[in-house]
C-alpha atoms as a PDB file:
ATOM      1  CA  UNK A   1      80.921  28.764  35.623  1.00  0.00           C
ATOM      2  CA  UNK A   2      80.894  26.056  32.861  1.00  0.00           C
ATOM      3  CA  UNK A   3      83.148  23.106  33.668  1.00  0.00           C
ATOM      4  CA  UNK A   4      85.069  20.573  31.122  1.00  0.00           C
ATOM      5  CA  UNK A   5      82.219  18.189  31.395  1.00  0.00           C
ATOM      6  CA  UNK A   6      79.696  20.248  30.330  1.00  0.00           C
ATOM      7  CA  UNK A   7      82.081  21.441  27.082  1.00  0.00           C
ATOM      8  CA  UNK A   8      82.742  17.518  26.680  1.00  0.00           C
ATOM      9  CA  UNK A   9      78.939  16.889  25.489  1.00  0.00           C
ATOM     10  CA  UNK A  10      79.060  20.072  23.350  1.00  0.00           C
ATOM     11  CA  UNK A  11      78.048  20.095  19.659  1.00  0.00           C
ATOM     12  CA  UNK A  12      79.774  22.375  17.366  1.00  0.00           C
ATOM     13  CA  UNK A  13      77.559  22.678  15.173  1.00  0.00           C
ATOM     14  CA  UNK A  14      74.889  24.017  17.774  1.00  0.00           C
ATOM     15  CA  UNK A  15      77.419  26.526  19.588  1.00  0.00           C
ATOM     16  CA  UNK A  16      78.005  27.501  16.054  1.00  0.00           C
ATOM     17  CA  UNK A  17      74.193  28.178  15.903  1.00  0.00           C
ATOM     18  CA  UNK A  18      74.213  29.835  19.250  1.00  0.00           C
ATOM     19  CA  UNK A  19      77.476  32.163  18.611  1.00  0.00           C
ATOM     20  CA  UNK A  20      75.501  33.330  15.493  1.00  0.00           C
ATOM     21  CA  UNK A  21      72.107  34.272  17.076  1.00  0.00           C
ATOM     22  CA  UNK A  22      74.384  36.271  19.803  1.00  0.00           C
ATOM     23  CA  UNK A  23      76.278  38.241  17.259  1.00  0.00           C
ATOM     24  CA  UNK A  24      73.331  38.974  15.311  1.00  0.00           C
ATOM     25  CA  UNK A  25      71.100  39.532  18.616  1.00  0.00           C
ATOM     26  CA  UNK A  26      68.242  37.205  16.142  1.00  0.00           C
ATOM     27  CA  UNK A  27      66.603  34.002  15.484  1.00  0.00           C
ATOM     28  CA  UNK A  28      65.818  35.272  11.998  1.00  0.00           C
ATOM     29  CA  UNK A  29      68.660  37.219  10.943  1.00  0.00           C
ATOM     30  CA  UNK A  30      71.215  33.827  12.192  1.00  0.00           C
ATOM     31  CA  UNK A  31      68.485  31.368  10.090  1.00  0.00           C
ATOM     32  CA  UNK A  32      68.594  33.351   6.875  1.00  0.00           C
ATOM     33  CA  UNK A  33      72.910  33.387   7.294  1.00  0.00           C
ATOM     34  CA  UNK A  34      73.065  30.032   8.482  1.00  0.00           C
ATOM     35  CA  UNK A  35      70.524  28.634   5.921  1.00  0.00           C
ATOM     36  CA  UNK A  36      68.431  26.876   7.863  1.00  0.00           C
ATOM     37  CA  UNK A  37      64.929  27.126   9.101  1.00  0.00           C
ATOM     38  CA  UNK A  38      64.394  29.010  12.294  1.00  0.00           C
ATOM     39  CA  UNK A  39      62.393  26.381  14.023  1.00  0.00           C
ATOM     40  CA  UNK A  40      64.876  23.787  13.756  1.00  0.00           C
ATOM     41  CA  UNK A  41      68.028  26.571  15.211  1.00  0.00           C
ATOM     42  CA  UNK A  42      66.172  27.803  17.840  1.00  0.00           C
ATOM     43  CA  UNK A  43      65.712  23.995  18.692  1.00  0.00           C
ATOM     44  CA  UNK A  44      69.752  23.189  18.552  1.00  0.00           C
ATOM     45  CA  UNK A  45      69.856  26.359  20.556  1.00  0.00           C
ATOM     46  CA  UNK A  46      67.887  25.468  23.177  1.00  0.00           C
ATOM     47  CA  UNK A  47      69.431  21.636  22.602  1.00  0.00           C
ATOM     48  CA  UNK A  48      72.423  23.354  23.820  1.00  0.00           C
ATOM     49  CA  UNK A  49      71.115  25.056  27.007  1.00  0.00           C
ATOM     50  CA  UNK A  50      69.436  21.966  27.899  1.00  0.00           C
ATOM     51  CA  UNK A  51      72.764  20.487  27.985  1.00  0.00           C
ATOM     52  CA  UNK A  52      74.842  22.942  29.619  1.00  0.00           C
ATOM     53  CA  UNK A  53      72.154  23.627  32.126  1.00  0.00           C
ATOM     54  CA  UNK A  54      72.300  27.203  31.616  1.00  0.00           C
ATOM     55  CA  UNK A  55      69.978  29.494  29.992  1.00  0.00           C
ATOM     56  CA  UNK A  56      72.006  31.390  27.376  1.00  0.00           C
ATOM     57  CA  UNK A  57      69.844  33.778  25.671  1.00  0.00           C
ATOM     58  CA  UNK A  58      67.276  35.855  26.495  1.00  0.00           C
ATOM     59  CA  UNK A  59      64.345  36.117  24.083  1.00  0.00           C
ATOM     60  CA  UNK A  60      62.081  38.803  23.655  1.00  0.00           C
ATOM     61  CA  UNK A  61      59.956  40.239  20.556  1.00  0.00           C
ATOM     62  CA  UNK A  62      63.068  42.635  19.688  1.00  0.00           C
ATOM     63  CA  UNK A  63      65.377  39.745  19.159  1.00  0.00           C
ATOM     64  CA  UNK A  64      67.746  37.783  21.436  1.00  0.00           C
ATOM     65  CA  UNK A  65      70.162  38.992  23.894  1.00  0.00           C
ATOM     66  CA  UNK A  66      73.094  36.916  25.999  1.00  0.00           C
ATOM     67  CA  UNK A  67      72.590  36.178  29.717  1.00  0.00           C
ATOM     68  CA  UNK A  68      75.518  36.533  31.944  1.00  0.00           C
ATOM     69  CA  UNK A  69      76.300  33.008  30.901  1.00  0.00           C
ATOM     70  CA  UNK A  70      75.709  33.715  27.426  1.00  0.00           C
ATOM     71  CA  UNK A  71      78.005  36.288  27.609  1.00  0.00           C
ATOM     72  CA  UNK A  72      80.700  34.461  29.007  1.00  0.00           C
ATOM     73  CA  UNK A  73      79.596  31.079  26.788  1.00  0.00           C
ATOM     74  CA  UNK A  74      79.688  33.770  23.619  1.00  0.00           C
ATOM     75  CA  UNK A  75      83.575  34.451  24.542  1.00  0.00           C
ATOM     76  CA  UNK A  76      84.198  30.916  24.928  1.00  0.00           C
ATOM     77  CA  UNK A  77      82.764  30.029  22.022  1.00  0.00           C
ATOM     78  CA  UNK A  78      84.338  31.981  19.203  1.00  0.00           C
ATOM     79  CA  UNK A  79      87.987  30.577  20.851  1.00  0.00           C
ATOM     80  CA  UNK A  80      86.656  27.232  20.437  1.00  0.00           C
ATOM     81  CA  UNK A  81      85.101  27.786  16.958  1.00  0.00           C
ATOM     82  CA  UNK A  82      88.614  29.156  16.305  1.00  0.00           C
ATOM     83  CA  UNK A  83      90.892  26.337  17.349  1.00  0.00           C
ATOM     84  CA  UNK A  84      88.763  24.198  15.393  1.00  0.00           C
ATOM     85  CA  UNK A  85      89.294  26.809  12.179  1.00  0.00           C
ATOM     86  CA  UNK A  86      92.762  26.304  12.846  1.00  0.00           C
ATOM     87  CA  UNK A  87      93.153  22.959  13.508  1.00  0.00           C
ATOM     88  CA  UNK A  88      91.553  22.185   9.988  1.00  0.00           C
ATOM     89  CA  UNK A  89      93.810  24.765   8.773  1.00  0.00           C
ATOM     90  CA  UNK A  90      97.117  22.817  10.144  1.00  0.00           C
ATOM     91  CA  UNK A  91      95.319  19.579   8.405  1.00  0.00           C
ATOM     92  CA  UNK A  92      95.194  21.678   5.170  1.00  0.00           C
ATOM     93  CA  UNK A  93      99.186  22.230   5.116  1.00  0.00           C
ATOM     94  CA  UNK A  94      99.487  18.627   6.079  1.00  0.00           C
ATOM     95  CA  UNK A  95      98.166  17.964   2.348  1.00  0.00           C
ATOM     96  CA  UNK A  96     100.175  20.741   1.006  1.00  0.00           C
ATOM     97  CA  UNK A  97      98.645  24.908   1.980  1.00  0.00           C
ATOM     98  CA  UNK A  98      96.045  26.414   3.761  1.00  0.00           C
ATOM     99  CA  UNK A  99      92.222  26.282   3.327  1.00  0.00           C
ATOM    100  CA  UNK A 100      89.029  27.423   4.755  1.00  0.00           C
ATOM    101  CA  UNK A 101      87.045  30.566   3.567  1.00  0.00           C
ATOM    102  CA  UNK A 102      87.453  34.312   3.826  1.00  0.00           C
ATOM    103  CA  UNK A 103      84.640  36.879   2.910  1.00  0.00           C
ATOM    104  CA  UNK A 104      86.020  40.264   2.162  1.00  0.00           C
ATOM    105  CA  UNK A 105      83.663  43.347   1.588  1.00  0.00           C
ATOM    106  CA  UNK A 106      85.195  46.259   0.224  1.00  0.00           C
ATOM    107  CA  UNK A 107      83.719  49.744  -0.901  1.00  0.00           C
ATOM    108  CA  UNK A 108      82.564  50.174  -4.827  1.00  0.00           C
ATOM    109  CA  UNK A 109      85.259  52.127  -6.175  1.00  0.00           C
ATOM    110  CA  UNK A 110      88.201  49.983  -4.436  1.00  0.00           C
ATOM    111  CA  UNK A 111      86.116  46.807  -5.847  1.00  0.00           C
ATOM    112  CA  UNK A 112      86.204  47.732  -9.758  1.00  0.00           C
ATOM    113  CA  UNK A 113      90.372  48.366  -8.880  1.00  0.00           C
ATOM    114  CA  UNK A 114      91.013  45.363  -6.872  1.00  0.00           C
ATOM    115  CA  UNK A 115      88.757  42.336  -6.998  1.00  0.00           C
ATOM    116  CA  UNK A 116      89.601  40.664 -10.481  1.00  0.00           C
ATOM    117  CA  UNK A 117      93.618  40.821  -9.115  1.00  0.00           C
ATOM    118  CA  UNK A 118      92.673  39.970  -5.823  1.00  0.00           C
ATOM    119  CA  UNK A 119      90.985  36.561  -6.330  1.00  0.00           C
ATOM    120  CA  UNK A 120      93.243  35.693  -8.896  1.00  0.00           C
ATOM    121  CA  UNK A 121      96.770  36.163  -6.095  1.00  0.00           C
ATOM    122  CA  UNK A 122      94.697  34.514  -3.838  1.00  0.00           C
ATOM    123  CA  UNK A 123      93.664  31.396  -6.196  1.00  0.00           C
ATOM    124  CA  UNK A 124      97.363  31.565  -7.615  1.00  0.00           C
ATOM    125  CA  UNK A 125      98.448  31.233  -3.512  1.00  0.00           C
ATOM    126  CA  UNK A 126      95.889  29.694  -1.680  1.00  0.00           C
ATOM    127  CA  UNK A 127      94.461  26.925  -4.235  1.00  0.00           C
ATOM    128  CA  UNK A 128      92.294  24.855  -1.374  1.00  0.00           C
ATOM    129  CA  UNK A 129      90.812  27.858   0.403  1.00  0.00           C
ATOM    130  CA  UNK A 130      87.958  29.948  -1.170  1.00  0.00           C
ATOM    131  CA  UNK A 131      87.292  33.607  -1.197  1.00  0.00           C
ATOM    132  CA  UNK A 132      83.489  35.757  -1.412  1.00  0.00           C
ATOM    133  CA  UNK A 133      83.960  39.070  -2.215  1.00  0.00           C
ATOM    134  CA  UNK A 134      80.860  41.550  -1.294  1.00  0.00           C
ATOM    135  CA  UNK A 135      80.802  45.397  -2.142  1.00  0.00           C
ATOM    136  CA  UNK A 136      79.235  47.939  -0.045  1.00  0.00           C
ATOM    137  CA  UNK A 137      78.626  51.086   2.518  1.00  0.00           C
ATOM    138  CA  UNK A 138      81.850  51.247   4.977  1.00  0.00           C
ATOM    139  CA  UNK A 139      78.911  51.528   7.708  1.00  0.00           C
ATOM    140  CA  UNK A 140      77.246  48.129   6.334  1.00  0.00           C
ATOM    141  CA  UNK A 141      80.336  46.270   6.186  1.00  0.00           C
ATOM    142  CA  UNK A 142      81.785  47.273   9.390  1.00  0.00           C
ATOM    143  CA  UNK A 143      78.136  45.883  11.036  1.00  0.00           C
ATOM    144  CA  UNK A 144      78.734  42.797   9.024  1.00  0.00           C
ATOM    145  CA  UNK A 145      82.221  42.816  10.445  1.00  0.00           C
ATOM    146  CA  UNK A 146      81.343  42.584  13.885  1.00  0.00           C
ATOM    147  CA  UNK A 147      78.620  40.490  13.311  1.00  0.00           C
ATOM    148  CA  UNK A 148      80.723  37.940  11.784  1.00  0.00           C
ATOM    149  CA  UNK A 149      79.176  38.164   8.171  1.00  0.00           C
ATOM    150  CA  UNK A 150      82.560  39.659   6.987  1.00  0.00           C
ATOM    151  CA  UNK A 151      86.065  38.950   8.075  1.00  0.00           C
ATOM    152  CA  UNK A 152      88.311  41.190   6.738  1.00  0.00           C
ATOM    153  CA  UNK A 153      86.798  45.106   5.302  1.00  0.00           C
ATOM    154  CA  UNK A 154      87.974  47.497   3.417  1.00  0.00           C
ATOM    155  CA  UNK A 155      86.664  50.975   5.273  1.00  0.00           C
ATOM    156  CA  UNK A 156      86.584  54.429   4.387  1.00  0.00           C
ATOM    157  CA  UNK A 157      87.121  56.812   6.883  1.00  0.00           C
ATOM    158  CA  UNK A 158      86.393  54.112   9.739  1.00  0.00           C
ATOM    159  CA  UNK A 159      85.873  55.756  13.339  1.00  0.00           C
ATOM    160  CA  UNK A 160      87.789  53.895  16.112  1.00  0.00           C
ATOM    161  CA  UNK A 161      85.800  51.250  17.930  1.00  0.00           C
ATOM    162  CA  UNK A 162      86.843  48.350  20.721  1.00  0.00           C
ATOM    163  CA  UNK A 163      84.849  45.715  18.247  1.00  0.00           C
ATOM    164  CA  UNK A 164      87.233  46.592  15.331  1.00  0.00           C
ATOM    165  CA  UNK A 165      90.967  46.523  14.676  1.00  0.00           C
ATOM    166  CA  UNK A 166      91.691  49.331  11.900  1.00  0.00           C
ATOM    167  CA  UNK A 167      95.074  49.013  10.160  1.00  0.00           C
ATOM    168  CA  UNK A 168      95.340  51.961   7.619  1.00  0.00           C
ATOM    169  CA  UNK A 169      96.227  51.242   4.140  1.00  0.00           C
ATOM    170  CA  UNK A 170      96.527  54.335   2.451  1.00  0.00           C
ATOM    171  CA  UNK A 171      95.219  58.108   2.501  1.00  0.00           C
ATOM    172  CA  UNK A 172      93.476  59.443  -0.867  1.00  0.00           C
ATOM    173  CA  UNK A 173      92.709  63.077  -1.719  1.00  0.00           C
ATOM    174  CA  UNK A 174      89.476  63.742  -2.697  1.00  0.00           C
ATOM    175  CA  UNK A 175      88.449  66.298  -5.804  1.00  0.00           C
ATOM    176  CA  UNK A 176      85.811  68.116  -7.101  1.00  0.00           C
ATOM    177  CA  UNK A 177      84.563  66.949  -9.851  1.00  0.00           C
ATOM    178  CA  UNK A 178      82.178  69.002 -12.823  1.00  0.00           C
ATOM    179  CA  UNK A 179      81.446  68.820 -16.330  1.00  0.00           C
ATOM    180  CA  UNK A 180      84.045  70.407 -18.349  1.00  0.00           C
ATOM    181  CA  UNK A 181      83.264  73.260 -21.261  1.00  0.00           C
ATOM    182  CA  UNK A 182      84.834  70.097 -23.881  1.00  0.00           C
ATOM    183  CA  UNK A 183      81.767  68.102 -22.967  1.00  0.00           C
ATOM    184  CA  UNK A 184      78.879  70.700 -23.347  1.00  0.00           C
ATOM    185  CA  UNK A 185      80.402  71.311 -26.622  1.00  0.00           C
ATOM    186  CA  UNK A 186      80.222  67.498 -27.538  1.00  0.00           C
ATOM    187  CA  UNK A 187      76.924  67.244 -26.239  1.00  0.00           C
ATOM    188  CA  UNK A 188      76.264  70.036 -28.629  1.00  0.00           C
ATOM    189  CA  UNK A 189      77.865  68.164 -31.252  1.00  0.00           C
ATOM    190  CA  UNK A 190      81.513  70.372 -31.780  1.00  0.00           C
ATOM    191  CA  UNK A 191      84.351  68.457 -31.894  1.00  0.00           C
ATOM    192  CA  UNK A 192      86.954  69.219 -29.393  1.00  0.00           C
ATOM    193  CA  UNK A 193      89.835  67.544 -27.549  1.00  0.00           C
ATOM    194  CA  UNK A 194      91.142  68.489 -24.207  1.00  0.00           C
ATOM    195  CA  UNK A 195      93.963  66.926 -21.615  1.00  0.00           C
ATOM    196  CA  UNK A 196      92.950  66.100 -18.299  1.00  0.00           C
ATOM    197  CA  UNK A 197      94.257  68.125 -15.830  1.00  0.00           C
ATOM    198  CA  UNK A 198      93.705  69.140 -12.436  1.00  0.00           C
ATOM    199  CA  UNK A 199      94.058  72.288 -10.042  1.00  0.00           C
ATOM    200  CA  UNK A 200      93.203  73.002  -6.410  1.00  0.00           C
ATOM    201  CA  UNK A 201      90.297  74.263  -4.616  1.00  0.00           C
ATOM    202  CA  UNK A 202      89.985  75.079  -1.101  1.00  0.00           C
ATOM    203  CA  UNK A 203      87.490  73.466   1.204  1.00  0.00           C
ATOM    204  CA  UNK A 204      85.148  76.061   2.062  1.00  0.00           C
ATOM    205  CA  UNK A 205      85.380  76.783  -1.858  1.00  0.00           C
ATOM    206  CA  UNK A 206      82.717  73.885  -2.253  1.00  0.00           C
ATOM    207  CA  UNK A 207      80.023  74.401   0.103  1.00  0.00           C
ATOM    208  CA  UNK A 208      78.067  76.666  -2.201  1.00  0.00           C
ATOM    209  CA  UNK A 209      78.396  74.554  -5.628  1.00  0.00           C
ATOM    210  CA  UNK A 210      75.339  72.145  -6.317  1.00  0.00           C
ATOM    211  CA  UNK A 211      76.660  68.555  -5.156  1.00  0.00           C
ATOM    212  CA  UNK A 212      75.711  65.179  -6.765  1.00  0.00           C
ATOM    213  CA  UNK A 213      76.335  63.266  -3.499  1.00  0.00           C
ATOM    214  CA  UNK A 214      75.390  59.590  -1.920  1.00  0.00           C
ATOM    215  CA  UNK A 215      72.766  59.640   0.916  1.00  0.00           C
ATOM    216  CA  UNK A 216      73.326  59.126   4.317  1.00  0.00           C
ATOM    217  CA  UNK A 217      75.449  57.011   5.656  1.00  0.00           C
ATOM    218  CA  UNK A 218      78.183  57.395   3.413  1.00  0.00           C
ATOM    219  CA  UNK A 219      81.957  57.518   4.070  1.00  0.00           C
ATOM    220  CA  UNK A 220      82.851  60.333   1.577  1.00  0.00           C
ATOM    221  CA  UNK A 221      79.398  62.225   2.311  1.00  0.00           C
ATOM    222  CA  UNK A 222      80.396  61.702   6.252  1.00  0.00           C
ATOM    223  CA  UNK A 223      83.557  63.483   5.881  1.00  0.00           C
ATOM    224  CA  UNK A 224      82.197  66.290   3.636  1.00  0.00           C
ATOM    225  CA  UNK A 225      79.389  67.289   6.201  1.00  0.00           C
ATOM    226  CA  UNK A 226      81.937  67.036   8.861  1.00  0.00           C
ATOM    227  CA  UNK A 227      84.475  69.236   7.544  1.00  0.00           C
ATOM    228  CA  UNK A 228      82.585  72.019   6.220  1.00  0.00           C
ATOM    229  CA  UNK A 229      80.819  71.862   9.749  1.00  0.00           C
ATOM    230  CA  UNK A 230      84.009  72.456  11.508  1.00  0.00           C
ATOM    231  CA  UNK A 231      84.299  75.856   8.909  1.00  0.00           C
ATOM    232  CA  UNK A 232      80.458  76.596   9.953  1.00  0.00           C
ATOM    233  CA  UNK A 233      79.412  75.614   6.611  1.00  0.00           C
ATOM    234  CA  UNK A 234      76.893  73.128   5.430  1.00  0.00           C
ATOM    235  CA  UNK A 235      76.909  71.478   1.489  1.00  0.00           C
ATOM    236  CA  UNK A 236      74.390  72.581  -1.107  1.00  0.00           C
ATOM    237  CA  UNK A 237      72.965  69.048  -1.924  1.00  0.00           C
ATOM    238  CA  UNK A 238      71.645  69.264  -5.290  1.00  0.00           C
ATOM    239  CA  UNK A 239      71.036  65.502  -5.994  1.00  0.00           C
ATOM    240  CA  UNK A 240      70.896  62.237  -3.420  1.00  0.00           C
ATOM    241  CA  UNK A 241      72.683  59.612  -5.434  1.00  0.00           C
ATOM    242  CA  UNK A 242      74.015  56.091  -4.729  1.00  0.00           C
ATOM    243  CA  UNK A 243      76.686  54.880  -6.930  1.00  0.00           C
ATOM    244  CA  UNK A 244      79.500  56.487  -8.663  1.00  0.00           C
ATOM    245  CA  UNK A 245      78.499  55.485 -12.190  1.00  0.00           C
ATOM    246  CA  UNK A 246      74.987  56.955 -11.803  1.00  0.00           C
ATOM    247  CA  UNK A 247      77.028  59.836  -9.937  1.00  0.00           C
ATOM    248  CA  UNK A 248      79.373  60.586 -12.876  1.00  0.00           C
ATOM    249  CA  UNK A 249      76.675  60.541 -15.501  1.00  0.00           C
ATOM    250  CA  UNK A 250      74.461  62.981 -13.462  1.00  0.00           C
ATOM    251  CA  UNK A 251      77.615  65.624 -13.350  1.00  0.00           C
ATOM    252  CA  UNK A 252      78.405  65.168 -17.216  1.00  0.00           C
ATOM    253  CA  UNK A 253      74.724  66.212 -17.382  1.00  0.00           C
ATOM    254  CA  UNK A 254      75.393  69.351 -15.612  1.00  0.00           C
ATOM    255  CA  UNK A 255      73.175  68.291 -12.483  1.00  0.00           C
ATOM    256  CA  UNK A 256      76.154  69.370 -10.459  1.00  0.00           C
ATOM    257  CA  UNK A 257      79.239  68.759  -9.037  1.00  0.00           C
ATOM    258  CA  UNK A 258      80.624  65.229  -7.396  1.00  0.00           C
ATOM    259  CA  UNK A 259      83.068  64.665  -4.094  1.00  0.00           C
ATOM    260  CA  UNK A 260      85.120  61.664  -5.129  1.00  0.00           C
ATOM    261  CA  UNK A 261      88.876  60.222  -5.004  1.00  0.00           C
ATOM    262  CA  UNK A 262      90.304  60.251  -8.503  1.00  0.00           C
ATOM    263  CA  UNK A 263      90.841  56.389  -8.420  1.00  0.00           C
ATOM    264  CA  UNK A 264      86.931  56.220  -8.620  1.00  0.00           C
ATOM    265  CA  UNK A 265      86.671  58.861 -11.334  1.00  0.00           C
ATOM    266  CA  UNK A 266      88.828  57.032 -13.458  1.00  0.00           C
ATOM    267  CA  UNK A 267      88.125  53.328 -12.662  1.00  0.00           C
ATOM    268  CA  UNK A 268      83.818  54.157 -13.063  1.00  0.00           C
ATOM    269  CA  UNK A 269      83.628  56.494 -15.937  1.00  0.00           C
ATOM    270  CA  UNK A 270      86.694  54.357 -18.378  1.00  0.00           C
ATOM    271  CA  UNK A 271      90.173  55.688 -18.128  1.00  0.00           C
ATOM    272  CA  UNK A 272      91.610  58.803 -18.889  1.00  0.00           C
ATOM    273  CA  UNK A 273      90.039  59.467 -22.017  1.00  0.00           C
ATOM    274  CA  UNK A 274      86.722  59.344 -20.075  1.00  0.00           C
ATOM    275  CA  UNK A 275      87.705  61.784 -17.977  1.00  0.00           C
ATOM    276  CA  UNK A 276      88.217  64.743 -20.657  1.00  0.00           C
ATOM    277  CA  UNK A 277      84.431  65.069 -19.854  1.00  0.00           C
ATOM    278  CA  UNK A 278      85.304  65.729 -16.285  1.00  0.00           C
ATOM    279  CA  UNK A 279      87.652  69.244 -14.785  1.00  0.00           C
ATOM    280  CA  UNK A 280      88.713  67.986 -11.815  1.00  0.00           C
ATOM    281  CA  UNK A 281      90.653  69.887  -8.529  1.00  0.00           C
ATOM    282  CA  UNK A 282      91.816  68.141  -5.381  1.00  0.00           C
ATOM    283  CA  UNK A 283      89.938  69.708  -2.584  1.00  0.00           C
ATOM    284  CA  UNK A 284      92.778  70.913  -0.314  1.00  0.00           C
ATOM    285  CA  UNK A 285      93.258  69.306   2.951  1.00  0.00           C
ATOM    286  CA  UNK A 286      90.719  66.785   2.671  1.00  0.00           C
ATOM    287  CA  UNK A 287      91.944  63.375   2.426  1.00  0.00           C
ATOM    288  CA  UNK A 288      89.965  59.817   2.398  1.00  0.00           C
ATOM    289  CA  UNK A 289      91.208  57.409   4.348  1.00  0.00           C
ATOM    290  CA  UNK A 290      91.036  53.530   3.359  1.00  0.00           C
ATOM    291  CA  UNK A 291      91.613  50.949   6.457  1.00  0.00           C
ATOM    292  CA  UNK A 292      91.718  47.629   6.771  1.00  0.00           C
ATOM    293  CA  UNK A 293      89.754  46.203   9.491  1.00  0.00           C
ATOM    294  CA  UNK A 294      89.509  42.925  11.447  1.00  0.00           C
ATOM    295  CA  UNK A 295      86.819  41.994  13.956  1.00  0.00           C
ATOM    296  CA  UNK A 296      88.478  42.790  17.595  1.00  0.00           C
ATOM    297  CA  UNK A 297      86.035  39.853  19.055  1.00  0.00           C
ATOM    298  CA  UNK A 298      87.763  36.890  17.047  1.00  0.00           C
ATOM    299  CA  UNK A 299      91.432  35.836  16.240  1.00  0.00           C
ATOM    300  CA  UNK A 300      92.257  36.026  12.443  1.00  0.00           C
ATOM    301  CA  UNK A 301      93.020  32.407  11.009  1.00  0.00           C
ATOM    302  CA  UNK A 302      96.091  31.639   9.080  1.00  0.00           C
ATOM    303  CA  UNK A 303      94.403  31.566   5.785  1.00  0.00           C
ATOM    304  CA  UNK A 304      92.730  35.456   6.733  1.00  0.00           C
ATOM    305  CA  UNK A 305      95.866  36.625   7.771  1.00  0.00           C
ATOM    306  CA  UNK A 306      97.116  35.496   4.189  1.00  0.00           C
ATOM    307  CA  UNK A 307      94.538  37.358   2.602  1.00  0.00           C
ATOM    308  CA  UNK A 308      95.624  40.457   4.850  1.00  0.00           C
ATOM    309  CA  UNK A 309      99.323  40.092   3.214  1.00  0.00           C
ATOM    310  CA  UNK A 310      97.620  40.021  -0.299  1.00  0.00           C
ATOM    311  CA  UNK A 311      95.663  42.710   0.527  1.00  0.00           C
ATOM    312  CA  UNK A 312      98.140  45.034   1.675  1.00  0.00           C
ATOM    313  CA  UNK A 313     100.946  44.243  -0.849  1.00  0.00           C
ATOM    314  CA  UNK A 314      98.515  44.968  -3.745  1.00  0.00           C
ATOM    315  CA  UNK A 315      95.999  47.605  -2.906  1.00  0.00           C
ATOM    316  CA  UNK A 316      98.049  50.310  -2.580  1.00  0.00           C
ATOM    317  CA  UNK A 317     100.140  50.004  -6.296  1.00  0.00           C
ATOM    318  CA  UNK A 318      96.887  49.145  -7.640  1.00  0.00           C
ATOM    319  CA  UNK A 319      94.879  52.028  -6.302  1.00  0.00           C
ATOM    320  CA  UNK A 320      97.681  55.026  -6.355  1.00  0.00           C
ATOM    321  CA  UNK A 321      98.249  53.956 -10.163  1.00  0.00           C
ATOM    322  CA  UNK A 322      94.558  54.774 -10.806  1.00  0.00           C
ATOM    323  CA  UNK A 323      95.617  58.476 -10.143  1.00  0.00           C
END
């Protein structure tokens, strides 16, 4: 058991280093985040073991992996590196709000909606912290979430986990999208002009068109392969494609048909008018759902749980209007 003594000598900056390397289970992965060179961290490291008089990691070619004390100095650790968030936080206010940093990752299609909005609320309300925004796979970002890369995610279709608290935001339907008759013809050259519109299709009504759809692991994809598997029914996957753009383009082609929500229709091919080249139908029953998840391992700070009031009060308007 470590006593107050041995947290008197502490440095934070080295059980900074050492909290890293435990959540990342690597030397090299916690040098390249940190920005430092591994030589020199796995010396504060080992600075800090020396001190406590504990051996805290184990190391082995595969990475490195908390000893009991590790484990129990790792849980320690983020509470301390927490206080001292929020005692620099409490400064902050003294000279007149909060500051510190928040990293945000969010999926694509949610990005092109609410980023630009986002950052400008959060400037607007929060003028001494700072904000990174990072787009990607809900699978990356929840990794990066527990790893402490990310601390607040936007997550599609997020499965329930004890290293993640999931709040959900809002619930999406989810359409089939192909190339409409109006755009052949104008590909053709013949004028025409057509209003969007959009029907319903039932579930098992999609597992024998050709799907343009985003390889493995993907949210949407995920739930797809899922569904139709609880019908006994696999998708026809015509084309393996990562991004909606590249997506969109490849269905106004006539490569096939796409799985998406019709905020990312609309927000990645350019509005409404974009979208006469598009039918589209709501698949029936199957809904996306967006979440907003915190790491479970470490207490939000003031100026994240902020950001998780701006986020909620302005995804949802921002998003639903897309439709």
């Amino acid at each position: 058991m470590l006593n107050s003594a041995q947290y008197a000598g502490m440095d934070l900056r080295q059980l900074e280093y050492f909290v890293r390397v435990a959540e990342l289970g690597s030397f090299t992965r916690a040098a390249q985040q940190l920005r430092i060179a591994q030589p020199a961290l796995s010396r504060q490291v080992r600075l800090l073991e020396v001190e406590l008089r504990q051996n805290l990691l184990t190391r082995n070619g595969r990475g490195a992996v908390p000893t009991e004390a590790g484990k129990l100095m790792l849980e320690h650790g983020r509470g301390i590196l927490h206080q001292v968030e929020r005692a620099k936080e409490d400064l902050g206010r003294v000279r007149g709000g909060l500051s510190g940093r928040v990293a945000v990752g969010m999926p694509t299609s949610v990005a092109r909606v609410l980023a630009v909005p986002l950052t400008r609320e959060f400037r607007k309300q929060l003028p001494e912290a700072t904000i990174a925004i990072s787009e990607g796979l809900s699978v990356a970002m929840q990794e990066a979430l527990i790893n402490g890369r990310l601390d607040i995610a936007l997550l599609y279709n997020a499965m329930p986990s004890s290293d993640v608290e999931l709040v959900p935001l809002l619930e999406e339907a989810l359409y089939l999208v192909k190339p409409t008759a109006v755009n052949v013809k104008a590909q053709r050259g013949v004028s025409a002009t057509k209003k969007v519109k959009t029907e319903k299709v039932a579930l098992e009504g999609i597992a024998a068109l050709p799907l343009v759809i985003p390889t493995r692991p993907n949210a949407i994809r995920n739930l797809v392969e899922t569904r139709l598997g609880d019908l006994g029914l696999r998708p026809t996957i015509a084309l393996e494609i990562d991004g909606v753009s590249a997506i969109l383009e490849l269905v106004a082609d006539g490569a096939g048909c796409a799985v998406l929500p019709q905020s990312a229709v609309m927000s990645a091919s350019g509005g409404t008018a974009a979208m006469q080249r598009f039918e589209i139908a709501q698949i029936d029953g199957l809904l996306s759902r967006l979440s907003i998840a915190t790491s479970a391992q470490r207490p939000s700070t003031l100026t994240q749980r902020a950001m998780l009031d701006l986020i909620s009060s302005l995804a949802k308007p921002l998003i639903v209007t897309q439709t």
